[in-house]
C-alpha atoms as a PDB file:
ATOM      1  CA  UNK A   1     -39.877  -0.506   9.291  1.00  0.00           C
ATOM      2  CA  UNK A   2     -41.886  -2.524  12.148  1.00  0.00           C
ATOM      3  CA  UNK A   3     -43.366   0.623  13.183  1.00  0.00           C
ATOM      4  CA  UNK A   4     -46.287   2.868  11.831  1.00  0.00           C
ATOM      5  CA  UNK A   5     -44.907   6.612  10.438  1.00  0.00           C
ATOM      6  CA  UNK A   6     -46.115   9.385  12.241  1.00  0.00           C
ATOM      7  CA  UNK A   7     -47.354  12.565  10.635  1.00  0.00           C
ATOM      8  CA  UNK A   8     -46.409  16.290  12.447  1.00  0.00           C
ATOM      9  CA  UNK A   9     -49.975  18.562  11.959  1.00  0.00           C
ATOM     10  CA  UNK A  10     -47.725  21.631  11.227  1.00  0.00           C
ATOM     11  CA  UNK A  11     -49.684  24.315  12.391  1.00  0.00           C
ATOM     12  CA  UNK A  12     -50.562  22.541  15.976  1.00  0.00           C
ATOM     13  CA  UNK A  13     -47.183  20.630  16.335  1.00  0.00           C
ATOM     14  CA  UNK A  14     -44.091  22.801  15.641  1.00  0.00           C
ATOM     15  CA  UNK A  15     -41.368  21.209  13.887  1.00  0.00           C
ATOM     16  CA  UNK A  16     -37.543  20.384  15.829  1.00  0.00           C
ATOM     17  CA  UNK A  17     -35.787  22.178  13.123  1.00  0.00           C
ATOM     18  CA  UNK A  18     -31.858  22.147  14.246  1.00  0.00           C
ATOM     19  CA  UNK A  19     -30.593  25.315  15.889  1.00  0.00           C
ATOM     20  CA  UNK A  20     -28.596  26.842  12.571  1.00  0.00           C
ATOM     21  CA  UNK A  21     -31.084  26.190  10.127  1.00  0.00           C
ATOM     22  CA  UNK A  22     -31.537  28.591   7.073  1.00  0.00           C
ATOM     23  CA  UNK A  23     -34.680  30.584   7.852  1.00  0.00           C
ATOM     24  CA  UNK A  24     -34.430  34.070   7.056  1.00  0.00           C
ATOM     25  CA  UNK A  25     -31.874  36.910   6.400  1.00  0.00           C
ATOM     26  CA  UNK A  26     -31.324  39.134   9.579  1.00  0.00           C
ATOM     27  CA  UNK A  27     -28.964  42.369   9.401  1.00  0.00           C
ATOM     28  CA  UNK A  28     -27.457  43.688  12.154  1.00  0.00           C
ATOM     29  CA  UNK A  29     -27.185  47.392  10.643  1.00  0.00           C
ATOM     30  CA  UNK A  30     -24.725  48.841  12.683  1.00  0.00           C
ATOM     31  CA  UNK A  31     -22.462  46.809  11.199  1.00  0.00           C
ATOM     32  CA  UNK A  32     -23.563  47.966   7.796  1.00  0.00           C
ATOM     33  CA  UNK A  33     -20.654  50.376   5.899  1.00  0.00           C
ATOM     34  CA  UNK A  34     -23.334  50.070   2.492  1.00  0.00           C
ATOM     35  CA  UNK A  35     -20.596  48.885   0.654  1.00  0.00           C
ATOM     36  CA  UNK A  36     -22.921  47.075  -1.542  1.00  0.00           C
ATOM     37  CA  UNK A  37     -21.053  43.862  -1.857  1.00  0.00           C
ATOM     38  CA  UNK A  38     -23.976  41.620  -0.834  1.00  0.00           C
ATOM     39  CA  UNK A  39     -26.214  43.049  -3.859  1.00  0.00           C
ATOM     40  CA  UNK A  40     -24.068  42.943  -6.002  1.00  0.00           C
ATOM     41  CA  UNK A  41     -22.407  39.088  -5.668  1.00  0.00           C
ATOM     42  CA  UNK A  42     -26.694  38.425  -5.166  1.00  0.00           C
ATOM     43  CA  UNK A  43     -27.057  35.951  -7.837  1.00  0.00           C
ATOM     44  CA  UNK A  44     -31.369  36.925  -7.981  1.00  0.00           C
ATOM     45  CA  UNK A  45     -30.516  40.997  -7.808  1.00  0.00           C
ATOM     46  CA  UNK A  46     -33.238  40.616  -5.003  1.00  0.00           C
ATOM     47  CA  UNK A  47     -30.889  43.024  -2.521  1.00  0.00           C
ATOM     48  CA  UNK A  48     -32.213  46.428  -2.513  1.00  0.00           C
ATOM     49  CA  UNK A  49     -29.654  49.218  -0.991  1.00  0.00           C
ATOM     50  CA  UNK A  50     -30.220  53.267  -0.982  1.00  0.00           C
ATOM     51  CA  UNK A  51     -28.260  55.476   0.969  1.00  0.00           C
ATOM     52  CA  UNK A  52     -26.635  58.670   0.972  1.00  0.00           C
ATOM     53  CA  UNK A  53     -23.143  60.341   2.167  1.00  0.00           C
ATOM     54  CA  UNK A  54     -22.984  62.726   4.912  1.00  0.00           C
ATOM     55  CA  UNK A  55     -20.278  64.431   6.023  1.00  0.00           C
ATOM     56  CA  UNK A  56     -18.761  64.331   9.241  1.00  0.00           C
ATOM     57  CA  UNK A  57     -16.620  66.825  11.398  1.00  0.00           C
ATOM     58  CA  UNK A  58     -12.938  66.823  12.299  1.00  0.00           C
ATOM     59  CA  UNK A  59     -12.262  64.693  15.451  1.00  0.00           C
ATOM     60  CA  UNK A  60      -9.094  67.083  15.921  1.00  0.00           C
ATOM     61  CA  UNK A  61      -8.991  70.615  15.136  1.00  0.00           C
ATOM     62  CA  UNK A  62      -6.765  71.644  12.219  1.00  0.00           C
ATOM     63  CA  UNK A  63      -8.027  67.651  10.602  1.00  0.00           C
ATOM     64  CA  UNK A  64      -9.909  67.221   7.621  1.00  0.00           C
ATOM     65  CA  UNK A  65     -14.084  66.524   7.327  1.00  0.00           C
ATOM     66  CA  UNK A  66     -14.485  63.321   7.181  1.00  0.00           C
ATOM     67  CA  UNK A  67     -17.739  61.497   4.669  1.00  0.00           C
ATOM     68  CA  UNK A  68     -19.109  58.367   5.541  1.00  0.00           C
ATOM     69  CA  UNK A  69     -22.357  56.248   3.478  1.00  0.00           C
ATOM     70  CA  UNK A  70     -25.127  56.428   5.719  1.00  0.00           C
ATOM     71  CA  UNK A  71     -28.046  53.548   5.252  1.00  0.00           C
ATOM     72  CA  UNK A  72     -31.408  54.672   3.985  1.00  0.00           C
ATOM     73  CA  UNK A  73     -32.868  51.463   2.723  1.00  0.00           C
ATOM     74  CA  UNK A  74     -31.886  47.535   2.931  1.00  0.00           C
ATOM     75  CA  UNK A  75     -34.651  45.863   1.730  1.00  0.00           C
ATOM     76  CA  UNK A  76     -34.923  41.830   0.376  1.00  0.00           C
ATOM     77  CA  UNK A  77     -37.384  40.400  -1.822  1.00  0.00           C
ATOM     78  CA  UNK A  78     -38.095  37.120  -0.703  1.00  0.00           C
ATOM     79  CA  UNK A  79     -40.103  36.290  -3.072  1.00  0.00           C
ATOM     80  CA  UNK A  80     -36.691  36.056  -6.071  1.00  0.00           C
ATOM     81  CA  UNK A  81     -34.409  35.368  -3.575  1.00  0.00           C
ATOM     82  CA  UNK A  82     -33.182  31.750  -3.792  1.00  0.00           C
ATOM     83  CA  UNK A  83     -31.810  31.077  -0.287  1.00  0.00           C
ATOM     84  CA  UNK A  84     -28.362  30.702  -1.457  1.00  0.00           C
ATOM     85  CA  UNK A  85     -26.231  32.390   1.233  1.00  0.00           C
ATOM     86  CA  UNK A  86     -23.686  34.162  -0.938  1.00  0.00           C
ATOM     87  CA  UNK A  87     -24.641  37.459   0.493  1.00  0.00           C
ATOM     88  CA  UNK A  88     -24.078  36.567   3.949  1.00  0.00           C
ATOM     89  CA  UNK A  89     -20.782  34.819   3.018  1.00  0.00           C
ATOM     90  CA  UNK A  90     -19.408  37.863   1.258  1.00  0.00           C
ATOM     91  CA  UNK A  91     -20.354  40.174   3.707  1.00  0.00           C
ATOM     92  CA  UNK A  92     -17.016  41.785   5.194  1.00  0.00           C
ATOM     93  CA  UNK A  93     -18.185  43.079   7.929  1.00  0.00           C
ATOM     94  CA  UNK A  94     -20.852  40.540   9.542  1.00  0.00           C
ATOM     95  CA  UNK A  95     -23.782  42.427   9.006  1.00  0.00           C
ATOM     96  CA  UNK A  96     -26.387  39.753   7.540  1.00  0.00           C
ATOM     97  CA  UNK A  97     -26.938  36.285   9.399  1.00  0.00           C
ATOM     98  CA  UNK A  98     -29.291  32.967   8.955  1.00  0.00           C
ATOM     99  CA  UNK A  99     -31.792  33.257  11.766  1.00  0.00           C
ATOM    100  CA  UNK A 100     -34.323  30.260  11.919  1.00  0.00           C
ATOM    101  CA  UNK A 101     -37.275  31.797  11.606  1.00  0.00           C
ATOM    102  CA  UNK A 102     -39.491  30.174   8.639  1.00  0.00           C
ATOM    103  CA  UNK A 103     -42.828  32.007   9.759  1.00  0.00           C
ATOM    104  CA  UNK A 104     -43.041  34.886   7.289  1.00  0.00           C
ATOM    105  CA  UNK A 105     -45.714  34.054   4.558  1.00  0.00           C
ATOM    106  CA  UNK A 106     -47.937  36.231   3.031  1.00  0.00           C
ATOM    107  CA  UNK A 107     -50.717  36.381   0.966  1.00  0.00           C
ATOM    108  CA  UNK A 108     -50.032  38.992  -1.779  1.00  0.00           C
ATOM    109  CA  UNK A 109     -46.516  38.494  -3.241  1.00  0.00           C
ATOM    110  CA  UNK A 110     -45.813  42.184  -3.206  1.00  0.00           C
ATOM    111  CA  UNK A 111     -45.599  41.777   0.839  1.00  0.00           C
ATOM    112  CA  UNK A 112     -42.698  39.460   0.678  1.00  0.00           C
ATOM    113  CA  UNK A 113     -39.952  42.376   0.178  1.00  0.00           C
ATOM    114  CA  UNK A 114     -38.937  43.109   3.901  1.00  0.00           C
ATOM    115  CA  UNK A 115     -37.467  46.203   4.810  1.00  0.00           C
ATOM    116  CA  UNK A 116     -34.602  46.852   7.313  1.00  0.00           C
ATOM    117  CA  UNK A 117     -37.093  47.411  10.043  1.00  0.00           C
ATOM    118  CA  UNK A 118     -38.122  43.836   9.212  1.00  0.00           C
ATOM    119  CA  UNK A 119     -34.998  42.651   8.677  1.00  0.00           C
ATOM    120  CA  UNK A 120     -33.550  44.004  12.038  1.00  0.00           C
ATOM    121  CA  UNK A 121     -36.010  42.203  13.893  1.00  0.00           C
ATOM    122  CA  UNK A 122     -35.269  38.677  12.561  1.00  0.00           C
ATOM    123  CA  UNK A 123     -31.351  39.608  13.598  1.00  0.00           C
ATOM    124  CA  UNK A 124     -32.273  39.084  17.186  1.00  0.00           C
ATOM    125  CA  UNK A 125     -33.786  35.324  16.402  1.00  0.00           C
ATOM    126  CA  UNK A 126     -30.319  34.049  15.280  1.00  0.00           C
ATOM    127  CA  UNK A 127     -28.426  32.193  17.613  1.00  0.00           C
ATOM    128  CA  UNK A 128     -24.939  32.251  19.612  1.00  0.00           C
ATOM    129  CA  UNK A 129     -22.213  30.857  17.214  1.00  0.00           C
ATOM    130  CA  UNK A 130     -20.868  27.620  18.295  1.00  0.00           C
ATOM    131  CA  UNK A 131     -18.101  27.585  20.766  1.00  0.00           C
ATOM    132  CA  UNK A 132     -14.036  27.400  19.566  1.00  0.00           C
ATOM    133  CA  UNK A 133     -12.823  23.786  19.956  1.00  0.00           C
ATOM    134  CA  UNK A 134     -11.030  23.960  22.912  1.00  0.00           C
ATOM    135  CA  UNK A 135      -8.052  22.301  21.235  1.00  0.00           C
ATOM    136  CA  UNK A 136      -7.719  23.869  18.662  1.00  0.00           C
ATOM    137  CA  UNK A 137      -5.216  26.762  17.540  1.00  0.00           C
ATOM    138  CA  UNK A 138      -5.357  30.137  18.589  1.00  0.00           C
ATOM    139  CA  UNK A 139      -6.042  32.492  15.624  1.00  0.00           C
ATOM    140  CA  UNK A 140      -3.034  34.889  14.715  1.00  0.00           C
ATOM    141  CA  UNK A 141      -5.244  38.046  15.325  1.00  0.00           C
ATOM    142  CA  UNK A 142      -6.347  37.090  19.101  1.00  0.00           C
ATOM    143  CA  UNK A 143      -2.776  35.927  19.291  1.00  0.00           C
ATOM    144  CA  UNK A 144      -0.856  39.182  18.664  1.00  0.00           C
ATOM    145  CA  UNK A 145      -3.106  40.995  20.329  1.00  0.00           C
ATOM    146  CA  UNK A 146      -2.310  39.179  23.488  1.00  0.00           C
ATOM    147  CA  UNK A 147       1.653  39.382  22.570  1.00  0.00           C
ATOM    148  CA  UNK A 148       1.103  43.350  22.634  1.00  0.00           C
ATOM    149  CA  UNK A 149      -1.409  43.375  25.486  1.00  0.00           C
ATOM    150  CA  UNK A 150       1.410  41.448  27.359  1.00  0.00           C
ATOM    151  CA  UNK A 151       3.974  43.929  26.564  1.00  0.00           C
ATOM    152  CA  UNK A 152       2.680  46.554  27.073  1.00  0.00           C
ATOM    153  CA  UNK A 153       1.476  45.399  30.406  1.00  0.00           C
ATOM    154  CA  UNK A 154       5.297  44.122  31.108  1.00  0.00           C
ATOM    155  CA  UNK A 155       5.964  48.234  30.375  1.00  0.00           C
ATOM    156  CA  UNK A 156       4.319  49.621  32.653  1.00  0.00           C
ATOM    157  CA  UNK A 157       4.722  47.337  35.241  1.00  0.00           C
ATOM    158  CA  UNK A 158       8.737  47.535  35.394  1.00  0.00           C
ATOM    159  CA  UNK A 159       9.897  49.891  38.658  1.00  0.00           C
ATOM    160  CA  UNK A 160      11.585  53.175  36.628  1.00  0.00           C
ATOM    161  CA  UNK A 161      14.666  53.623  38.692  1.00  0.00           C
ATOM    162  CA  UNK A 162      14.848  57.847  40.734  1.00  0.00           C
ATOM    163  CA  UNK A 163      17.614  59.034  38.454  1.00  0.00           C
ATOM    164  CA  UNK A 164      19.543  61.395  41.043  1.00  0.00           C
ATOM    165  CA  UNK A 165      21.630  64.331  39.527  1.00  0.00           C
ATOM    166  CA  UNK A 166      23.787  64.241  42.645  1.00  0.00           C
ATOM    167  CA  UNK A 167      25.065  60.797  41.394  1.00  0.00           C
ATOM    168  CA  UNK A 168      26.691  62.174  38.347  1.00  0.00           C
ATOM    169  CA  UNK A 169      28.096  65.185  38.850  1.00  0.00           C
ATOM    170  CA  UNK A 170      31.298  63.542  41.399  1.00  0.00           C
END
């Protein structure tokens, strides 16, 4: 209260924002299946998904073709989208993040629906998540995968015992 406030010239002085704020979406599209959960849960509608299915050979012969959804657009409006989050948070398959980047304004309204080009770009701005507590509990997942690493490592590293025919034929 003693002291005189100090005004931040935005354009000259960046601003300390913290290191998870909510900037922009990113998507990290190879993680994209186009399952279309985040435009449809959007609250605005401002997700905009195209793609088409393509089919893909047999791994083994005598198996069966095989089709998978192959992304042809991702695009979001910024300019309807409220910031919410829920299409990061229902995302199954971690393919939308917060990255921090605020910078993105444009002068004609039109130019605020980013494509997945865009989009992509902004996925390499968002930052490390934050370390596991070191006491706290190991998930379940990382846990059994361990137990079977473990055993399977116990497997293979017991001596197999030379069985010798001689011994039971006397």
């Amino acid at each position: 209260m003693t002291r005189k406030t100090v005004t931040e010239q935005y354009p000259d002085a960046q601003p300390a924002l913290p290191p998870r704020s909510r900037g922009v979406i990113g998507l990290f599209e190879e993680n994209c299946t186009v399952c279309m959960l985040c435009a449809r849960e959007c609250p605005d509608w401002c997700i905009y998904i195209d793609s088409h299915k393509e089919t893909v050979p047999a791994v083994a012969p005598g198996g069966r073709e095989r089709s998978r959804n192959v992304l042809d657009r991702f695009a979001i409006d910024f300019s309807l989208c409220m910031y919410c989050g829920i299409c990061i948070e229902v995302c199954p398959f971690d393919a939308l993040f917060w990255s921090p980047e605020f910078e993105y304004a444009e002068t004609d309204i039109r130019d605020l629906t980013h494509e997945r080009d865009k989009l992509r770009e902004w996925m390499w701005t968002v930052p490390a998540p934050p370390a596991l507590d070191p006491g706290a509990e190991e998930p379940k997942e990382i846990a059994a995968a361990r137990k079977a690493a473990e055993k399977l490592a116990a497997a293979r590293a017991e001596p197999t015992e030379p069985t010798d025919p001689q011994e039971g034929a006397s």
